[in-house]
Protein backbone atom coordinates (compact mmCIF):
# COMPACT_ATOMS: atom_id res chain seq x y z
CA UNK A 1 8.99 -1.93 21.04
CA UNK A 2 9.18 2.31 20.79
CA UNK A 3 6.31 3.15 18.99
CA UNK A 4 6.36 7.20 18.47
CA UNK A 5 3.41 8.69 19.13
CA UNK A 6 2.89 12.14 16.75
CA UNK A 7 1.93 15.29 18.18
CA UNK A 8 -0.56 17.66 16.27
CA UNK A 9 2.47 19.34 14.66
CA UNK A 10 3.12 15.97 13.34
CA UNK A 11 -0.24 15.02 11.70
CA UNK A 12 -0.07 18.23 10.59
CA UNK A 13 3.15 17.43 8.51
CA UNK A 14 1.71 13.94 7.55
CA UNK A 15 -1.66 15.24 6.21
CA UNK A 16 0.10 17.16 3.70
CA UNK A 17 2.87 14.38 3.16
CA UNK A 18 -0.22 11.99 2.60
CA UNK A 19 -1.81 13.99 0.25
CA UNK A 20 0.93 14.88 -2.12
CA UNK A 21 1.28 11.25 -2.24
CA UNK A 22 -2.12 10.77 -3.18
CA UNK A 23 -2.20 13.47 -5.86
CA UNK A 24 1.24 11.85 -7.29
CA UNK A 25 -1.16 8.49 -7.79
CA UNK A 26 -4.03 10.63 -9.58
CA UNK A 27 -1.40 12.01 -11.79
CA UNK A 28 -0.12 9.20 -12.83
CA UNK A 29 -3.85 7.05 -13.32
CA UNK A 30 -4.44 8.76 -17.10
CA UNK A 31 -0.79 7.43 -18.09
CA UNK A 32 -1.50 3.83 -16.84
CA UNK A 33 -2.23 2.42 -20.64
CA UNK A 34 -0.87 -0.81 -22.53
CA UNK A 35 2.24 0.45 -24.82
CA UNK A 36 3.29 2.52 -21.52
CA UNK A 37 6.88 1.67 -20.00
CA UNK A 38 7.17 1.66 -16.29
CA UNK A 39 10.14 3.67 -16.53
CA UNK A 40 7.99 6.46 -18.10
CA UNK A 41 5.68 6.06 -15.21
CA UNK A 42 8.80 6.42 -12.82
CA UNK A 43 9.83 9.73 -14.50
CA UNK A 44 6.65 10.92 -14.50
CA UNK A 45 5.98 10.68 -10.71
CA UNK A 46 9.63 11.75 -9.82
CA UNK A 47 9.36 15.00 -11.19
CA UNK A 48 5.71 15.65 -9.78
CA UNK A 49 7.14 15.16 -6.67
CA UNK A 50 9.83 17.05 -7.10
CA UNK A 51 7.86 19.79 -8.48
CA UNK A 52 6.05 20.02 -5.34
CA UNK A 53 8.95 20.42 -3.38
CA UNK A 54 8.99 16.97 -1.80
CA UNK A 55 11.37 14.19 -2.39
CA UNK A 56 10.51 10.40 -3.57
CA UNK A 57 11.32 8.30 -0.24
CA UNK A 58 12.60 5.21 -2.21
CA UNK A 59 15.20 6.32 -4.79
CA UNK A 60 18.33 4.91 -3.26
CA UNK A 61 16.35 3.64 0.08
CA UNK A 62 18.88 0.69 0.92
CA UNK A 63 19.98 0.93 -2.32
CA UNK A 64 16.38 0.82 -4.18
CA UNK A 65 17.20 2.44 -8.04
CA UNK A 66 14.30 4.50 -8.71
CA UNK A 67 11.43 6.93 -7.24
CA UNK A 68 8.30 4.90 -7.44
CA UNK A 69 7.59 0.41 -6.76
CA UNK A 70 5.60 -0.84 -10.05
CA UNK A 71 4.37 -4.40 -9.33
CA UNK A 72 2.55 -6.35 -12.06
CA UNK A 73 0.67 -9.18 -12.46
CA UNK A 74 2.10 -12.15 -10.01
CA UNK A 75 4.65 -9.40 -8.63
CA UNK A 76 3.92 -8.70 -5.04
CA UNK A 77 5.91 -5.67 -3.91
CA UNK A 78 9.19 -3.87 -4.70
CA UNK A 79 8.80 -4.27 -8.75
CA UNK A 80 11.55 -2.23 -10.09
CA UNK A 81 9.98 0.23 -13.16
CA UNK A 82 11.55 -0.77 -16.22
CA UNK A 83 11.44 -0.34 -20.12
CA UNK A 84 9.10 -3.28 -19.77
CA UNK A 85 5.87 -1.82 -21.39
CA UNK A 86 2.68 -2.52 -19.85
CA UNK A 87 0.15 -4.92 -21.72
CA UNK A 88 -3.62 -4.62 -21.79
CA UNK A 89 -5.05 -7.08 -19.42
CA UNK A 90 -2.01 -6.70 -16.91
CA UNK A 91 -3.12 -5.44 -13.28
CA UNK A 92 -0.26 -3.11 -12.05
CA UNK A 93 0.71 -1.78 -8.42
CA UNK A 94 1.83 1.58 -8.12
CA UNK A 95 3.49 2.32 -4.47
CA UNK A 96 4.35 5.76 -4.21
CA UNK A 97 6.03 7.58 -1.08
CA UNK A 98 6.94 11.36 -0.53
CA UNK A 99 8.94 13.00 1.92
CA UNK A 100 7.89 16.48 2.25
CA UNK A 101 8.81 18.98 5.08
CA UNK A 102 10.41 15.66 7.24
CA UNK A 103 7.22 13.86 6.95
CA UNK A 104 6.28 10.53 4.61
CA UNK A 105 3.13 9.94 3.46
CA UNK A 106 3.21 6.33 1.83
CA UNK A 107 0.02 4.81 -0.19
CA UNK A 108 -0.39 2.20 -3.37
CA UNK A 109 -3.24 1.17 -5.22
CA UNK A 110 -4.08 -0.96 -8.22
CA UNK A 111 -4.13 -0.42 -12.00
CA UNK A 112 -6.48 -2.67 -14.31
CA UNK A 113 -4.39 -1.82 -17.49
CA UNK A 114 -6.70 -1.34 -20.82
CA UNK A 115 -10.26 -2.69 -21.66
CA UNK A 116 -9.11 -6.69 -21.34
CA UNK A 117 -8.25 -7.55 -17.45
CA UNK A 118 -10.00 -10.97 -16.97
CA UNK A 119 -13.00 -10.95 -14.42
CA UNK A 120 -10.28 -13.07 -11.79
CA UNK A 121 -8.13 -10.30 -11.69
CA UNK A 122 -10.65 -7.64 -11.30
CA UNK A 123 -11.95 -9.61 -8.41
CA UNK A 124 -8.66 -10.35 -7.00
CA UNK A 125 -8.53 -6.52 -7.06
CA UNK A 126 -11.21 -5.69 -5.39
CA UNK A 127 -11.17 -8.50 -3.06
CA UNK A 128 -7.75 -7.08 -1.60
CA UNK A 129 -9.39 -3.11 -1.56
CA UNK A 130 -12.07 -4.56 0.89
CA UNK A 131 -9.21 -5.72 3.03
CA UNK A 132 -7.72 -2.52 3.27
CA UNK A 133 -11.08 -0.85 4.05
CA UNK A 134 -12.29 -3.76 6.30
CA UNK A 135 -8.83 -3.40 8.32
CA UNK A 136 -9.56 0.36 8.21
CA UNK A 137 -12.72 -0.11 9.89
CA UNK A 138 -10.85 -1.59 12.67
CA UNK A 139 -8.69 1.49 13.88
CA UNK A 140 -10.24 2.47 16.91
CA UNK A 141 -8.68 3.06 20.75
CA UNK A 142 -8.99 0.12 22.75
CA UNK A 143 -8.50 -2.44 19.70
CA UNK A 144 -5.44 -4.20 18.62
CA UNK A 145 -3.44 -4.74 15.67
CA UNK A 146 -4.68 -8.19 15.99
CA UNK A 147 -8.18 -7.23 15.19
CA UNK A 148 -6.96 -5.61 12.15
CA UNK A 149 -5.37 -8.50 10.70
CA UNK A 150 -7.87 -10.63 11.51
CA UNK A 151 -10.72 -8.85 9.75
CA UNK A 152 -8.45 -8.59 6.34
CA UNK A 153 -7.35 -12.19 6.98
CA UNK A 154 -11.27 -13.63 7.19
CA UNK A 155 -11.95 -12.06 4.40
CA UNK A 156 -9.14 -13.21 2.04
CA UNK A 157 -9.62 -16.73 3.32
CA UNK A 158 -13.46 -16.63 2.82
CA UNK A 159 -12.78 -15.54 -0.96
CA UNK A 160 -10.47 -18.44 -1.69
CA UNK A 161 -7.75 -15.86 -1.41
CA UNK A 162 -4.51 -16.23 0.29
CA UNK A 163 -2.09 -13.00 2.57
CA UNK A 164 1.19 -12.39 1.89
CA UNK A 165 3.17 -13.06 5.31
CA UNK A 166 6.85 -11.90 4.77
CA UNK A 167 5.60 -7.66 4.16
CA UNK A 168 3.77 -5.43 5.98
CA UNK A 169 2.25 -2.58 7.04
CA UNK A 170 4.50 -0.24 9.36
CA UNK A 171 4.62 2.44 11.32
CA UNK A 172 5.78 5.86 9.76
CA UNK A 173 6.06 9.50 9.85
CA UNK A 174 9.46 11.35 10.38
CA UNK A 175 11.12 7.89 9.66
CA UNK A 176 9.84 5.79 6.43
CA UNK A 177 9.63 2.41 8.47
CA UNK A 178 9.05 2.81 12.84
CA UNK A 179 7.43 0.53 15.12
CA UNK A 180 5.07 -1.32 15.00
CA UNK A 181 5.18 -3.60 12.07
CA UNK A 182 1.33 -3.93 10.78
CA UNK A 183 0.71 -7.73 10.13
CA UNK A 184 -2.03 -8.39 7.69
CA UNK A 185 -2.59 -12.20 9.30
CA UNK A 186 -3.76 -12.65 12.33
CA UNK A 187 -0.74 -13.62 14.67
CA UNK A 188 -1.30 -13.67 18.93
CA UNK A 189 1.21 -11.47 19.07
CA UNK A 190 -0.47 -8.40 17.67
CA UNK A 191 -3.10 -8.58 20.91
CA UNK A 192 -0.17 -7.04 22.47
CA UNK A 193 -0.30 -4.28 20.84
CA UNK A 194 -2.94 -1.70 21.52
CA UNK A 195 -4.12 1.16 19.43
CA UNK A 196 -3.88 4.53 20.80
CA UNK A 197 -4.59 8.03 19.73
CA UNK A 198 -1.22 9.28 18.21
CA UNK A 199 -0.44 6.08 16.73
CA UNK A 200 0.40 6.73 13.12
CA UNK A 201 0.72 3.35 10.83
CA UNK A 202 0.34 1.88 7.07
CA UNK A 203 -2.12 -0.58 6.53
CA UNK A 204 -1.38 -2.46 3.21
CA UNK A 205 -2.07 -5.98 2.68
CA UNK A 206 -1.05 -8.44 -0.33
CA UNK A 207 -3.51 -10.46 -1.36
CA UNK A 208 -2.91 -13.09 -3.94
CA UNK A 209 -5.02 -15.54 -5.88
CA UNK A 210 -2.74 -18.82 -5.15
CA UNK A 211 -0.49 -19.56 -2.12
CA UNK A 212 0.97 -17.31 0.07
CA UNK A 213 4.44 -18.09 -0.03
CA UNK A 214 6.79 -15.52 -2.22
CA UNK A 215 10.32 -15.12 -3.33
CA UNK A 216 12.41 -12.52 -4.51
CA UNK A 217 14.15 -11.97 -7.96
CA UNK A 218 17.86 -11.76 -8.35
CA UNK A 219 17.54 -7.70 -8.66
CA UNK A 220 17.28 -8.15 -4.76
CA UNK A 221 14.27 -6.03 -4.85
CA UNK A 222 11.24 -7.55 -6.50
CA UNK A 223 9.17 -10.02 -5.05
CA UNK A 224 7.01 -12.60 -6.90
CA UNK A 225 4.69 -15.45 -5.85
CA UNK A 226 6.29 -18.43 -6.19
CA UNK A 227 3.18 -20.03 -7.43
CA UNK A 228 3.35 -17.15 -10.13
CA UNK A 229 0.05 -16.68 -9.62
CA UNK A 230 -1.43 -13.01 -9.58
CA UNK A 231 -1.17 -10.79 -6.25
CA UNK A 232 -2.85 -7.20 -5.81
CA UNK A 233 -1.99 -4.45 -2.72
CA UNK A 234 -3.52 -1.26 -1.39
CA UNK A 235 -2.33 1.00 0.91
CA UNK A 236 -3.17 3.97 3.02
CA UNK A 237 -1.10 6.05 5.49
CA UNK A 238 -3.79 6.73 8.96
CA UNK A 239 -3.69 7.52 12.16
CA UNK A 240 -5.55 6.20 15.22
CA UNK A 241 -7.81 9.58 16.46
CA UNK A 242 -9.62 9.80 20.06
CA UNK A 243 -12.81 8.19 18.26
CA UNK A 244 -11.68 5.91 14.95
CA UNK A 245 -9.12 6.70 12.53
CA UNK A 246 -7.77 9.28 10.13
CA UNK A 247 -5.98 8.66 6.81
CA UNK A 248 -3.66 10.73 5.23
CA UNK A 249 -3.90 9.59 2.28
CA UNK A 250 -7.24 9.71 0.67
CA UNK A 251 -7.85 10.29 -3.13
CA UNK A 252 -10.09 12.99 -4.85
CA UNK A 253 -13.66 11.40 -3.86
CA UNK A 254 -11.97 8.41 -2.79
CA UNK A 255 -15.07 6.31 0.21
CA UNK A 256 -14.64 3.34 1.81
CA UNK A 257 -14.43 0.52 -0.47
CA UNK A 258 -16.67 -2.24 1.82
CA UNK A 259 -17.81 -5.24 0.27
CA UNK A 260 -21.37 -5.59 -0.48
CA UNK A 261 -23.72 -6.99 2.22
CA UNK A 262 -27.07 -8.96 1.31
């Protein structure tokens, strides 16, 4: 395994990466409403990008048609936008990564669409934005990946929740995909792996409300749950610093999202 360790002119390039990406989300959150087409959503974000003299990592990324991942309901990842418009009550995924000045910055968060998402969704929601920030909390030299997936693991498991196993997190920065690949369940192998200042990764877990297993549509691209129950993702591009973490890419007053202790 090569992991690539950044050097300050690399952070450099990924803070600002990160935060474009960030901004593209916030753009795009007043937009998010039933009657809206994915595809409008796409356009949207592809010329903000642009605009901001960046470039959207996915469009034609092995092939991948369009600038933006829009994953509803029981879709896990890779949704394709479409003229499929988006009903009130759906939950919604919006995965969004730049490439500006050689760096990606690569981040995703969730969408309750309208005024009627059911309370289970909500939860599942927020459920899966705890494991993010939980796994977060675990980026410090001297700990592993392993205790990263572990700590989003527990906490899926102890809320009757299952993790996706087939997509992860991954390294990143001049490349859209490096070393080391960021399991969200907590496999041995991921002791082996030690954090270390320089380190930069994605941390992005699916959580869904059924079984874990998934399978992927005949586009190729999207992935479901094969239960067809519902599935929610964050993300956030970080980097392991001398004493904890960094991420890239943090929203306008966007804290730590820990669950609630007694």
């Amino acid at each position: 395994m090569s992991i690539i360790l950044k050097t300050e002119e690399d952070l450099e390039g990924m803070r600002i990466a990160g935060q474009l990406a960030a901004r593209t989300l916030e753009m795009l959150t007043p937009h998010v409403q039933p009657g809206v087409t994915t595809e409008e959503l796409n356009r949207l974000a592809h010329e903000f990008i642009l605009d901001h003299g960046a470039t959207p990592a996915p469009l034609n990324y092995h092939g991948f048609p369009k600038s933006i991942c829009t994953s509803i309901n029981h879709q896990v990842c890779h949704g394709i936008p479409s003229d499929k418009r988006l009903k009130n009550g759906d939950i919604l995924n919006i995965d969004v990564t730049v490439i500006k000045d050689g760096y990606h910055g690569d981040t995703s968060m969730m969408y309750c669409v309208g005024d009627k998402v059911a309370p289970y969704a909500k939860r599942l929601c927020d459920v899966a934005r705890e494991c993010l920030w939980l796994g977060i909390e675990q980026v410090r030299p001297g700990n592993t990946l392993y205790d990263v997936a572990l700590a989003i693991e527990k906490h899926a498991h102890a809320n009757g929740y299952s993790v996706v196993e087939e997509y992860c997190g991954h390294g990143i920065g001049k490349n859209f995909h490096e070393e080391p690949q960021v399991l969200h369940y907590a496999d041995p192998s991921l002791k082996r792996i030690e954090l270390v200042p320089g380190m930069t990764f994605t941390i992005e877990p699916m959580i869904n409300q059924g079984r874990k297993e998934t399978r992927v549509l005949g586009d190729q691209w999207t992935v479901i749950t094969k239960d067809r129950k519902l599935s929610a993702q964050w993300e956030h591009t970080l980097a392991v610093t001398d004493d904890g973490y960094e991420i890239f890419t943090l929203r306008e007053g966007e804290q730590s999202f820990l669950p609630q202790t007694a």
